[in-house]
Protein backbone atom coordinates (compact mmCIF):
# COMPACT_ATOMS: atom_id res chain seq x y z
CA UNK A 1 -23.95 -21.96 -82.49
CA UNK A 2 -25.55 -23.03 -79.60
CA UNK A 3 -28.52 -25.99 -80.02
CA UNK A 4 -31.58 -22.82 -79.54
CA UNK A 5 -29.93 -20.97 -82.10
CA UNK A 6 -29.48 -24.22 -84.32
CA UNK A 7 -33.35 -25.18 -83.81
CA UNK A 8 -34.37 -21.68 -85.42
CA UNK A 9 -32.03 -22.01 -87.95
CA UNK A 10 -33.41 -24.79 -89.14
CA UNK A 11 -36.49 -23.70 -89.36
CA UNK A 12 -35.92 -20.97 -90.65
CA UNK A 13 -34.30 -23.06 -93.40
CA UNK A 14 -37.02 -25.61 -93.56
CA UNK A 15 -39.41 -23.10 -94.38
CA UNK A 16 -37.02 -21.34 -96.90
CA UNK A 17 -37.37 -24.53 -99.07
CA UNK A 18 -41.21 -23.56 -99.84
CA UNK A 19 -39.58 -20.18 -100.70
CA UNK A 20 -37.45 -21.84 -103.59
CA UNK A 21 -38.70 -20.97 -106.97
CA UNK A 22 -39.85 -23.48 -109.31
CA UNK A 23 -38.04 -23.62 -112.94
CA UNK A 24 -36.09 -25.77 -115.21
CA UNK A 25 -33.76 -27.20 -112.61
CA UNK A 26 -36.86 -29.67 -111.76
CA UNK A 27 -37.69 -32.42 -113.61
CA UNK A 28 -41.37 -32.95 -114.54
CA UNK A 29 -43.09 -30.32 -112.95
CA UNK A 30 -45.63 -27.83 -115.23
CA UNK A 31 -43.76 -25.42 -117.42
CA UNK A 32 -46.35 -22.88 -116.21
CA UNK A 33 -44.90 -22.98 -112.15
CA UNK A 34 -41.67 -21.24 -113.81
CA UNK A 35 -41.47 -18.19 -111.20
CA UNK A 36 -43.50 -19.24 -108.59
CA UNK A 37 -42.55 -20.68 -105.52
CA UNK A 38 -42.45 -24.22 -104.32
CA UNK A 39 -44.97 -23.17 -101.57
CA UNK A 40 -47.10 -21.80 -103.63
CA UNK A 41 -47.36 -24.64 -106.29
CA UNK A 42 -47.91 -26.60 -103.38
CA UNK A 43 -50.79 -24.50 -102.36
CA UNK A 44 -52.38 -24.95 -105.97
CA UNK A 45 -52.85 -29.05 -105.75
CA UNK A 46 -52.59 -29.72 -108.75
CA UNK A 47 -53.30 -32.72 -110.02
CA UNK A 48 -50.73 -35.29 -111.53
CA UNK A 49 -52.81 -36.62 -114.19
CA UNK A 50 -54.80 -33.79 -115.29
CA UNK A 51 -53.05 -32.28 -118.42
CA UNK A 52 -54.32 -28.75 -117.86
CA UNK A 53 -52.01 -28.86 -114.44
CA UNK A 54 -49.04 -29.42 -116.65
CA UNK A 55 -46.82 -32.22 -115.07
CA UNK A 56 -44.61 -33.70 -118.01
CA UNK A 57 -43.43 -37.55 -117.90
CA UNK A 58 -40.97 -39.10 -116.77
CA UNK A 59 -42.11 -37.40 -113.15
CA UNK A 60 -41.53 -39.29 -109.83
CA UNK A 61 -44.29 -39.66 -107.45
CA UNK A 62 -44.18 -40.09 -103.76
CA UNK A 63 -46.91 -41.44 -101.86
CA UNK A 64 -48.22 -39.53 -98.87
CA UNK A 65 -50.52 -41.77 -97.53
CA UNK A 66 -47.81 -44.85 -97.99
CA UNK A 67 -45.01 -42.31 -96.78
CA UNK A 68 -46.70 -41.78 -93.38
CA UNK A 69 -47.52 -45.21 -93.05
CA UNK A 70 -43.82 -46.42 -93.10
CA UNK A 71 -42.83 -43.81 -90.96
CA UNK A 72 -45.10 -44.51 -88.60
CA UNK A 73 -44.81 -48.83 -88.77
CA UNK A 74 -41.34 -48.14 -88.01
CA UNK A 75 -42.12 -45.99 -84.98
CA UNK A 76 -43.76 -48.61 -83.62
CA UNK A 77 -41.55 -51.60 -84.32
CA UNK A 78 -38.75 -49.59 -82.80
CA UNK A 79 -40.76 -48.58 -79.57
CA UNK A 80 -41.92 -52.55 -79.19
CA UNK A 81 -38.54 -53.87 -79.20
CA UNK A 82 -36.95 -51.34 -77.09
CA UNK A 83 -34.70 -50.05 -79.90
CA UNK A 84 -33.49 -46.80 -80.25
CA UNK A 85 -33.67 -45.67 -83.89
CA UNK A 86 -31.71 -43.19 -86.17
CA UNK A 87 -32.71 -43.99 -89.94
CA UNK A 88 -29.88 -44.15 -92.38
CA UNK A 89 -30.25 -40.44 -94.33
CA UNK A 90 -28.35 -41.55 -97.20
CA UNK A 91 -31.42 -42.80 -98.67
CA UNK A 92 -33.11 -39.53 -99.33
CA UNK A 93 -30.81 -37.03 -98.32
CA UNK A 94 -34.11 -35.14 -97.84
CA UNK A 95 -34.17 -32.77 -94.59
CA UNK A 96 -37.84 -32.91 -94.72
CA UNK A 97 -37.87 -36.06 -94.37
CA UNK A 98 -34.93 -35.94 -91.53
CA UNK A 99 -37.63 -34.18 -89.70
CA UNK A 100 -40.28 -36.45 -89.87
CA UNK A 101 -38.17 -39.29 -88.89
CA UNK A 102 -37.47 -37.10 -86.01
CA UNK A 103 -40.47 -36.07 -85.47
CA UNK A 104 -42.11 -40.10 -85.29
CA UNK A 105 -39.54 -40.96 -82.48
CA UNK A 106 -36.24 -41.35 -84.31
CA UNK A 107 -33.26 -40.54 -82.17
CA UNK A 108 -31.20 -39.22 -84.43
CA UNK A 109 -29.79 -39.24 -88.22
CA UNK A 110 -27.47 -41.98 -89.60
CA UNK A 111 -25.24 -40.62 -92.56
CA UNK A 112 -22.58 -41.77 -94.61
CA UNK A 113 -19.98 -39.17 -95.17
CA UNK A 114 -19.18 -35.92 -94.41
CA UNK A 115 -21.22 -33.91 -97.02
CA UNK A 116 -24.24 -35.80 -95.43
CA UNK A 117 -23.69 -34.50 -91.88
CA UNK A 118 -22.88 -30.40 -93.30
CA UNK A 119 -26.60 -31.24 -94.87
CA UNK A 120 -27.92 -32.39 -91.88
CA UNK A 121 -26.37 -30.33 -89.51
CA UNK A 122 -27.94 -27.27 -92.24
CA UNK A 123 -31.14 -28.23 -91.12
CA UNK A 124 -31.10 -28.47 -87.36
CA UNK A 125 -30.24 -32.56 -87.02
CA UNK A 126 -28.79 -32.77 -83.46
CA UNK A 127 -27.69 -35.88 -83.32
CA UNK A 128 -26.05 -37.55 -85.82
CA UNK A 129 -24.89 -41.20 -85.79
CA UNK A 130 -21.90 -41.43 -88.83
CA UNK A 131 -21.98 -45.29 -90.12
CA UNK A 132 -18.61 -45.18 -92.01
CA UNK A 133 -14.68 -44.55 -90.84
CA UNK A 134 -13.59 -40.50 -91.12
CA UNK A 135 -9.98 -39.83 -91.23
CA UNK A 136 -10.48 -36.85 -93.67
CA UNK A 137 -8.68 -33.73 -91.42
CA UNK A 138 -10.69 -30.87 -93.21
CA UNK A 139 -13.98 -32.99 -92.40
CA UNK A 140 -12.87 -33.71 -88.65
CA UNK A 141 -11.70 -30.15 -88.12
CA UNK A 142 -15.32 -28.56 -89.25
CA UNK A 143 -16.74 -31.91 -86.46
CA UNK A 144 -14.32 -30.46 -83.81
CA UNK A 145 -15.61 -26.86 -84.25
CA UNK A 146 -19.55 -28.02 -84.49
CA UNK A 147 -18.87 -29.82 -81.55
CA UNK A 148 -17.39 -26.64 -79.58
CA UNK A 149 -19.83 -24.48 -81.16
CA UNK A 150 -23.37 -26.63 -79.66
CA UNK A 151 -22.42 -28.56 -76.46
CA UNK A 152 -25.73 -30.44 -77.68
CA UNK A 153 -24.52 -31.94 -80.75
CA UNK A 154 -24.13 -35.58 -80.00
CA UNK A 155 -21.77 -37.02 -83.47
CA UNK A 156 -20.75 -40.32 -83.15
CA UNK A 157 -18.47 -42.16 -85.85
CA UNK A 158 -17.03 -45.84 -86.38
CA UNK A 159 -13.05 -46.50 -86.08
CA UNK A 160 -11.62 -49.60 -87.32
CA UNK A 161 -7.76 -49.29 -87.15
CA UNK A 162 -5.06 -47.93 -84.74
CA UNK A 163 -3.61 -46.31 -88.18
CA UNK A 164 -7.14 -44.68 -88.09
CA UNK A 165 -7.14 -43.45 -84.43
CA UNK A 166 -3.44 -42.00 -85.13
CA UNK A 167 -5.01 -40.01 -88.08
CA UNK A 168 -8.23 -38.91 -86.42
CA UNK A 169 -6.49 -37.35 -83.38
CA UNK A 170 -3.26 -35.55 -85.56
CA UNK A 171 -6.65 -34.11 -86.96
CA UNK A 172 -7.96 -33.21 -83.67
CA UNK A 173 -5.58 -31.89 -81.52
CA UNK A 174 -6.37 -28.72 -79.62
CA UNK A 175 -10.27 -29.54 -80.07
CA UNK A 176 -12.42 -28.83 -76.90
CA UNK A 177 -14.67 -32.06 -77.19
CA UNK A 178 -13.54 -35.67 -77.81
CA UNK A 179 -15.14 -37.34 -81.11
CA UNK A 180 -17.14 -40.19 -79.82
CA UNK A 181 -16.42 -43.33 -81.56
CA UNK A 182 -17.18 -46.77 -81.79
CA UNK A 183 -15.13 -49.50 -82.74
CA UNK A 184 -16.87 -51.22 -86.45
CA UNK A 185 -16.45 -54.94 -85.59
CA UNK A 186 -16.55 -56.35 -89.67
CA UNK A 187 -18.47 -58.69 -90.65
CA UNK A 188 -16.31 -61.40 -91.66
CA UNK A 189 -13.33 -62.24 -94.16
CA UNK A 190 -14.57 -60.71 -97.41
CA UNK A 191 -16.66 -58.22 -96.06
CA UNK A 192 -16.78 -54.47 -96.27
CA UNK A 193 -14.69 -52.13 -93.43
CA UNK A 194 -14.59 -53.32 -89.97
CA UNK A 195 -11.89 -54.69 -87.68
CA UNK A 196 -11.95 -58.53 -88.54
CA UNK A 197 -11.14 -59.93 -85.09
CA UNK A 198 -11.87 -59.33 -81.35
CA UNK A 199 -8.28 -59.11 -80.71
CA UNK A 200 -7.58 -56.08 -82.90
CA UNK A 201 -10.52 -54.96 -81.16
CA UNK A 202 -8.49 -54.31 -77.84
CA UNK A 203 -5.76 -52.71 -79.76
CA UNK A 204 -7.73 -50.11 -81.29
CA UNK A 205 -9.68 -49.53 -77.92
CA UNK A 206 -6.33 -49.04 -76.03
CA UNK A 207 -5.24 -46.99 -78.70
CA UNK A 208 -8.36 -44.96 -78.49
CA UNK A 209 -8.05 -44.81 -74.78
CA UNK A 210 -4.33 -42.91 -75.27
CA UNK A 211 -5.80 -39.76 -77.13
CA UNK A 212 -7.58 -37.42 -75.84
CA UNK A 213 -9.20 -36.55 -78.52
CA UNK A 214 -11.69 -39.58 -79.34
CA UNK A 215 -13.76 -41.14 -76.44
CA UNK A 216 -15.02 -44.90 -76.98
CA UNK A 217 -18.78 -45.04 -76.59
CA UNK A 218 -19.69 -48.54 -77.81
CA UNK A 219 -19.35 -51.05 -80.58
CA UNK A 220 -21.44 -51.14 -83.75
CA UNK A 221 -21.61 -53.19 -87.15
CA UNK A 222 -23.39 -54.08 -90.54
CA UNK A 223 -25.06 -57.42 -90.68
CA UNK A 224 -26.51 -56.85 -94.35
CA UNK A 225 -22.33 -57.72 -95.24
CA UNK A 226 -22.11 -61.53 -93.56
CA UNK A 227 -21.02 -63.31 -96.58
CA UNK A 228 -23.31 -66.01 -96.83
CA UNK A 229 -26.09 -63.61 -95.01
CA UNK A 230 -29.06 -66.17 -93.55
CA UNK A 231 -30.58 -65.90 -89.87
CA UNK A 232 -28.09 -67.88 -88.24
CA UNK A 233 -25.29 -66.30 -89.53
CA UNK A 234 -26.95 -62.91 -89.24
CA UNK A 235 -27.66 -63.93 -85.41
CA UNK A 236 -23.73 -65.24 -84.98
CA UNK A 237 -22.41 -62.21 -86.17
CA UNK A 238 -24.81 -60.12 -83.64
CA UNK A 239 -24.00 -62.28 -80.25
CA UNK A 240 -20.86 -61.64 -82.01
CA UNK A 241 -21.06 -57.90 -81.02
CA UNK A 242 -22.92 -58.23 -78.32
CA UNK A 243 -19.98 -59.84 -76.90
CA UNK A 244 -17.30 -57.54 -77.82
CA UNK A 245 -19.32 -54.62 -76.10
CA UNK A 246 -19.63 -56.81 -72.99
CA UNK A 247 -15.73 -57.73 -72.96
CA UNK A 248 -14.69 -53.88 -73.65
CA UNK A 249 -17.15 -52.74 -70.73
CA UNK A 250 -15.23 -55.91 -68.54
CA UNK A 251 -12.00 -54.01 -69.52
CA UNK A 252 -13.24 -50.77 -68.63
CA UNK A 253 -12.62 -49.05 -72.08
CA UNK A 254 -16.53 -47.57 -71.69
CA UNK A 255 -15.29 -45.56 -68.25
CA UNK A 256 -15.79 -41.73 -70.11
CA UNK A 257 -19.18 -42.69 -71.45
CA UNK A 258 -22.62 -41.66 -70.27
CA UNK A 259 -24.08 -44.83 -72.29
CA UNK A 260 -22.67 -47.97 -74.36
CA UNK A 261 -23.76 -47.42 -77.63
CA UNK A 262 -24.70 -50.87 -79.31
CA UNK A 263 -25.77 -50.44 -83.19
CA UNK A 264 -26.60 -52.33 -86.26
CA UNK A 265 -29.65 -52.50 -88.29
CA UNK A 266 -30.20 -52.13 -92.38
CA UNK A 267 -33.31 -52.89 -94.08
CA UNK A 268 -33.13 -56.73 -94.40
CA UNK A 269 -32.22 -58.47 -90.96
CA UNK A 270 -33.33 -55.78 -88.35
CA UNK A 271 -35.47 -58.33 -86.89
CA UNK A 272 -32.64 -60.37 -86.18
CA UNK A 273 -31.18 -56.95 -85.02
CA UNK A 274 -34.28 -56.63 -82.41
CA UNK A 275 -34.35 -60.49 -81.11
CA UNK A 276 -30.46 -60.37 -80.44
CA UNK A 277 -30.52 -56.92 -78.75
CA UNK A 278 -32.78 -58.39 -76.56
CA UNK A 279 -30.16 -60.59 -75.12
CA UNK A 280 -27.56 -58.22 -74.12
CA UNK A 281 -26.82 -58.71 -70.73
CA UNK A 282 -26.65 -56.22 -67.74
CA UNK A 283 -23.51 -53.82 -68.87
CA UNK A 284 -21.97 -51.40 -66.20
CA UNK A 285 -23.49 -48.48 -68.04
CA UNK A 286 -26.94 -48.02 -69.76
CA UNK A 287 -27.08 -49.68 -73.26
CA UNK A 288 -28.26 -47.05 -76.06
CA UNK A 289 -29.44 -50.04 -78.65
CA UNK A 290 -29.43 -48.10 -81.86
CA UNK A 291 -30.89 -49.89 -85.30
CA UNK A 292 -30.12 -47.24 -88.58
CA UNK A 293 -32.23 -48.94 -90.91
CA UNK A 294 -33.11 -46.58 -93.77
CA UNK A 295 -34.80 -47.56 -96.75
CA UNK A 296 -37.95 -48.30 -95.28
CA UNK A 297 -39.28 -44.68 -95.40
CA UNK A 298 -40.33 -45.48 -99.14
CA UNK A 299 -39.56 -49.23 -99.38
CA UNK A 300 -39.94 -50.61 -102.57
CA UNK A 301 -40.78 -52.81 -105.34
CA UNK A 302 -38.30 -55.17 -106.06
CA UNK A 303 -34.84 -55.72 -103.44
CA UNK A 304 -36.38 -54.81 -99.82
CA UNK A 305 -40.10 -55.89 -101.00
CA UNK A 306 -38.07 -59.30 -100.93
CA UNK A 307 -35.99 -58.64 -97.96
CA UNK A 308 -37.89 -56.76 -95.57
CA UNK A 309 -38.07 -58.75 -92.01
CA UNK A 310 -41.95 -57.70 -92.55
CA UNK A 311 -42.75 -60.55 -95.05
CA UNK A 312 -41.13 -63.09 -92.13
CA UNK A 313 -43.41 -61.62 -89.70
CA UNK A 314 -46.34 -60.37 -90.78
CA UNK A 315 -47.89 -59.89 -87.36
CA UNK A 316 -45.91 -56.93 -86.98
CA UNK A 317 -47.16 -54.98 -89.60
CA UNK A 318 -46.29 -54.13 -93.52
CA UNK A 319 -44.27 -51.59 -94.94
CA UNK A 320 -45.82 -50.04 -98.56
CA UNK A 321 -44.11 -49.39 -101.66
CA UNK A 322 -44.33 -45.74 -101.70
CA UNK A 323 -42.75 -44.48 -104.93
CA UNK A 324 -44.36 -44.55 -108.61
CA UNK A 325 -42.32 -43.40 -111.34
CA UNK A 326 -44.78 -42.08 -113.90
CA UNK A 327 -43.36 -42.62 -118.13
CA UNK A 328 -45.40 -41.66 -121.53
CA UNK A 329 -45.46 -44.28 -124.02
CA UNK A 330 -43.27 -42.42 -126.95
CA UNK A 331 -43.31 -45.25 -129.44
CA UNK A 332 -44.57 -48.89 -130.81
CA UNK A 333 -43.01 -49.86 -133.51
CA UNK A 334 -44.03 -53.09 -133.48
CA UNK A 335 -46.60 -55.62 -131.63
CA UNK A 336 -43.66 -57.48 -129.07
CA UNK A 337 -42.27 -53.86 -128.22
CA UNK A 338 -42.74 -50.12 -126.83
CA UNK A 339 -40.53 -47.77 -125.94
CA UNK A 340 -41.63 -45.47 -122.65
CA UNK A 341 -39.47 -42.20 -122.07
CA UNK A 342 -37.74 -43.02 -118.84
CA UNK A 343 -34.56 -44.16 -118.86
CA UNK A 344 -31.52 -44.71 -116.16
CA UNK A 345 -31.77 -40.45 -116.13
CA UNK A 346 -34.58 -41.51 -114.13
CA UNK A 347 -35.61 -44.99 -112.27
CA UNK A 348 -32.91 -47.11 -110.18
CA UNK A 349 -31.56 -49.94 -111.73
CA UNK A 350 -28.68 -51.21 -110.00
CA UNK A 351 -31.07 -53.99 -108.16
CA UNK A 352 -33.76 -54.75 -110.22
CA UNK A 353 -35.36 -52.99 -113.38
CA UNK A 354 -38.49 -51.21 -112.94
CA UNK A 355 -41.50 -52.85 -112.65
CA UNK A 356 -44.92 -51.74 -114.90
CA UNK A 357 -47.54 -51.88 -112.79
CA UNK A 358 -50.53 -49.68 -114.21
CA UNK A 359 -51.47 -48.02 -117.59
CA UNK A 360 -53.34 -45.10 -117.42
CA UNK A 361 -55.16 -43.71 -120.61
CA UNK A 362 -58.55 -41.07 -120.53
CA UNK A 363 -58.52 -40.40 -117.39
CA UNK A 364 -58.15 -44.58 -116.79
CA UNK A 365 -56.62 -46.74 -114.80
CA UNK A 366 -55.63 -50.74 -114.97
CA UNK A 367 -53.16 -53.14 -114.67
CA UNK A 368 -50.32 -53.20 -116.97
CA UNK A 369 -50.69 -56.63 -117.89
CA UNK A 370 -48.07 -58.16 -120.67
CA UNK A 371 -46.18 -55.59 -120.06
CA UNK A 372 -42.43 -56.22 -119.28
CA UNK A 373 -39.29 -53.97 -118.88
CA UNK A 374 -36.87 -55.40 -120.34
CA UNK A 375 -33.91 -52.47 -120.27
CA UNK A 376 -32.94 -49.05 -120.16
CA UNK A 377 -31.18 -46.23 -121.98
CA UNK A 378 -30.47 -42.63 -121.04
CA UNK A 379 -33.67 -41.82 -121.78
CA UNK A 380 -35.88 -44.95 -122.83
CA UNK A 381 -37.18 -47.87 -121.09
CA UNK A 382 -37.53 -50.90 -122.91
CA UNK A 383 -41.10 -52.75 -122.87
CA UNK A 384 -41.77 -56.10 -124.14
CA UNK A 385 -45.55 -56.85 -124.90
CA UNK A 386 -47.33 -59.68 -125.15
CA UNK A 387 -50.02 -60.50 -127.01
CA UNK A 388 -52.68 -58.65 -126.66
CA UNK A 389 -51.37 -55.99 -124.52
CA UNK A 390 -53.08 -53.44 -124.92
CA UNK A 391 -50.83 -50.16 -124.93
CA UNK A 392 -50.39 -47.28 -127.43
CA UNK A 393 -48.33 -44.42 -127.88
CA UNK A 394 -49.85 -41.54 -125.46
CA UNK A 395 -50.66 -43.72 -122.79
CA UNK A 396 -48.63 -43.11 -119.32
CA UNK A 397 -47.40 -46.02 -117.78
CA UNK A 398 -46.76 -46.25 -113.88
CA UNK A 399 -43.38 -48.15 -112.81
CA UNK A 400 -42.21 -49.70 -109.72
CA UNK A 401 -38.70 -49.45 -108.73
CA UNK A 402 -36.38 -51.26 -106.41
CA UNK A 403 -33.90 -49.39 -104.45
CA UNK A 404 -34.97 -46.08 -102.67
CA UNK A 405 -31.60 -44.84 -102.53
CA UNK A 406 -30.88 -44.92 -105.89
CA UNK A 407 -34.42 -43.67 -106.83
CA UNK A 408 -34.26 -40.54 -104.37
CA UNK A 409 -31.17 -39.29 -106.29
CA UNK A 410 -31.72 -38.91 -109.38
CA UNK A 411 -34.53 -35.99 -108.75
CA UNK A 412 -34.05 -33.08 -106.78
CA UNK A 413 -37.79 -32.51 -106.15
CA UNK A 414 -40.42 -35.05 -106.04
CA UNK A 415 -43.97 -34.26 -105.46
CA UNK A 416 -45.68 -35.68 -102.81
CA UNK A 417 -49.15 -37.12 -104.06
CA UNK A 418 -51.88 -38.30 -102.61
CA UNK A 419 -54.49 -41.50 -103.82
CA UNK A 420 -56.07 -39.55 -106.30
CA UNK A 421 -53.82 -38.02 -107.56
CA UNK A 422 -53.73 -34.66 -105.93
CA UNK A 423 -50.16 -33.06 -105.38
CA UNK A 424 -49.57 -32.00 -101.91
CA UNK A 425 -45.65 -30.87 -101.20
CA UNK A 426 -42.62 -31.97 -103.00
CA UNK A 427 -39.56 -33.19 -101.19
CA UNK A 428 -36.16 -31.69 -102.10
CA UNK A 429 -33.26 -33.29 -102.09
CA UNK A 430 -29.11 -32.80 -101.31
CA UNK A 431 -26.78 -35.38 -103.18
């Protein structure tokens, strides 16, 4: 399908997710939608907290005014430092969002595996920049025949091991485009994937130079796995692969390339990520310096609210917390405890436990003071009070939660919602 016929597509599908009709596949929304579609529930703006409009707790919010905001901080940050940027979609798996991200500047979509890219390719993502090894043949066979079906479709993938390159091109063979690849330089002994040393570097490179189906592009890697992660060690690991793309370029392993592709970048260090890109010297080809970080497009309360590179330089901006997970207060049996009805069904929890931030009761809103989470069930989240909390059964309660990509899946539509409360479009989801 060629990239024109793609683009409509796309849209076509884009707009077929207002066209989805609302019922009891979606958690939290009013019992009352049932039938109609997403559009036109969208159209209605409702209001969260207004009982009449029907949304149920547990329901997850999504701020629109913090959601543009981080979409369009990174934007900038990105343009400043003369970085390139395809945001990792793993953390939302939400094509409306893909588009946005596109649509503030991004160059592409990161993805993790295979699924990911079928979703993204779905809904019109032309480039798409695969962060993980693929030596799956079914997978690489449907890559060969998107690649010979759009002679736009830019894929790139990492490599890590001649044993992989043998496997990717058995999978390949008779394709009419190369797979562009880059060799994953790990992140040291202990670390996640990634060829350990610059030496088995050059072996995979020649062995990627004697198929014809893969073509080396560049050199890429995950700083967010140096054991030990601090800035120097973050920064080592970076010159680190700054080198290896200047020593394959001196071999001439980049000669079937239209650009070196440089890339690294999560949510914690991509500061360090910007200052050592900076460095990379004059290579014989243009350098595409691509940062995937992804979990900024909601940020959070808890993990990347510690780590974000924002808090160590404030000057360039702030990314907002834009999630709320709204719970009803089911039960207080006594005065040290309440019981809320969200539960791991719901909030992320593999970083931090939610956070209660706000308690709203008539129409009322103020801080959840006292109020502690201090674990979850299924369907419950545990609350220690203090004295003199002031909570009773009835009242909502507004969490913050650490982890976007854990939060994002778990609901397969999540309304977007404005300061007041006001409910503006709802983001669906593909995990």
């Amino acid at each position: 399908m060629s990239t024109e016929a793609l683009a409509r597509l796309a849209a076509d599908r884009l707009a077929g997710l207002a066209e989805e009709r609302v019922d009891h596949r979606f958690k939290g929304l009013p019992a009352d939608a049932d039938g109609l579609t997403v559009g036109e529930l969208a159209a209605q703006r409702r209001t969260l907290f207004r009982e009449d409009d029907g949304f149920t707790t547990p329901v997850l919010a999504l701020s629109a005014e913090r959601l543009e905001h981080n979409l369009a901080l990174m934007e900038t940050y990105a343009s400043r430092h003369g970085l390139a940027f395809a945001p990792h979609g793993k953390t939302s798996m939400a094509p409306q969002l893909f588009h946005r991200q596109l649509a503030h500047g991004a160059w592409g979509i990161t993805l993790a595996v295979p699924h990911q890219v079928r979703v993204a390719r779905a809904f019109g993502v032309g480039r798409v920049f695969l962060a993980n090894e693929l030596v799956d043949a079914p997978a690489l066979r449907w890559i060969a025949a998107e690649l010979a079906a759009d002679p736009e479709f830019r894929f790139v993938c990492y490599v890590d091991s001649v044993r992989g390159v043998e496997l990717m091109d058995a999978a390949l063979r008779g394709a009419a485009r190369p797979v562009d690849v880059v060799i994953e330089l790990g992140a040291g002994e202990g670390a996640r994937t990634g060829v350990r040393t610059e030496a088995e570097c050059a072996e995979v490179a020649a062995a990627v130079a004697a198929v014809p189906t893969l073509r080396l592009v560049g050199v890429a890697g995950y700083e967010g796995e140096v054991p030990g992660a601090g800035p120097e060690r973050v920064r080592s690991y970076l010159r680190r692969l700054v080198a290896l793309a200047a020593r394959l370029d001196g071999d001439g392993r980049f000669g079937g390339a239209d650009r070196i592709v440089l890339s690294a970048g999560g949510s914690a260090w991509f500061d360090a990520v910007a200052e050592v890109f900076a460095e990379v010297p004059a290579l014989s080809l243009p350098v595409l310096k691509l940062l995937r970080s992804g979990a900024y497009v909601s940020h959070d309360d808890g993990h990347y609210q510690r780590l974000t590179p924002f808090a160590r330089v404030p000057r360039e901006g702030t990314l907002e917390p834009a999630f709320r997970l709204w719970a009803q207060v089911v039960s207080r049996p006594t005065p040290e405890q309440a019981f809320a009805n969200a539960g791991k069904r719901d909030a992320a929890y593999d970083l931090d436990l939610p956070v209660a931030q706000v308690v709203r009761r008539s129409g009322e809103e103020r801080p959840a003071t006292g109020i502690t989470v201090t674990g979850l069930s299924d369907q419950h989240a545990w609350l220690r009070t203090e004295p003199g909390a002031d909570v009773e059964a009835g009242d909502w309660i507004g969490f913050g939660l650490s982890h976007p990509c854990t939060s994002f899946d778990k609901w397969q539509l999540i309304p977007v919602v404005e300061a007041d409360g006001t409910v503006v479009d709802y983001i669906r989801t593909f995990f």
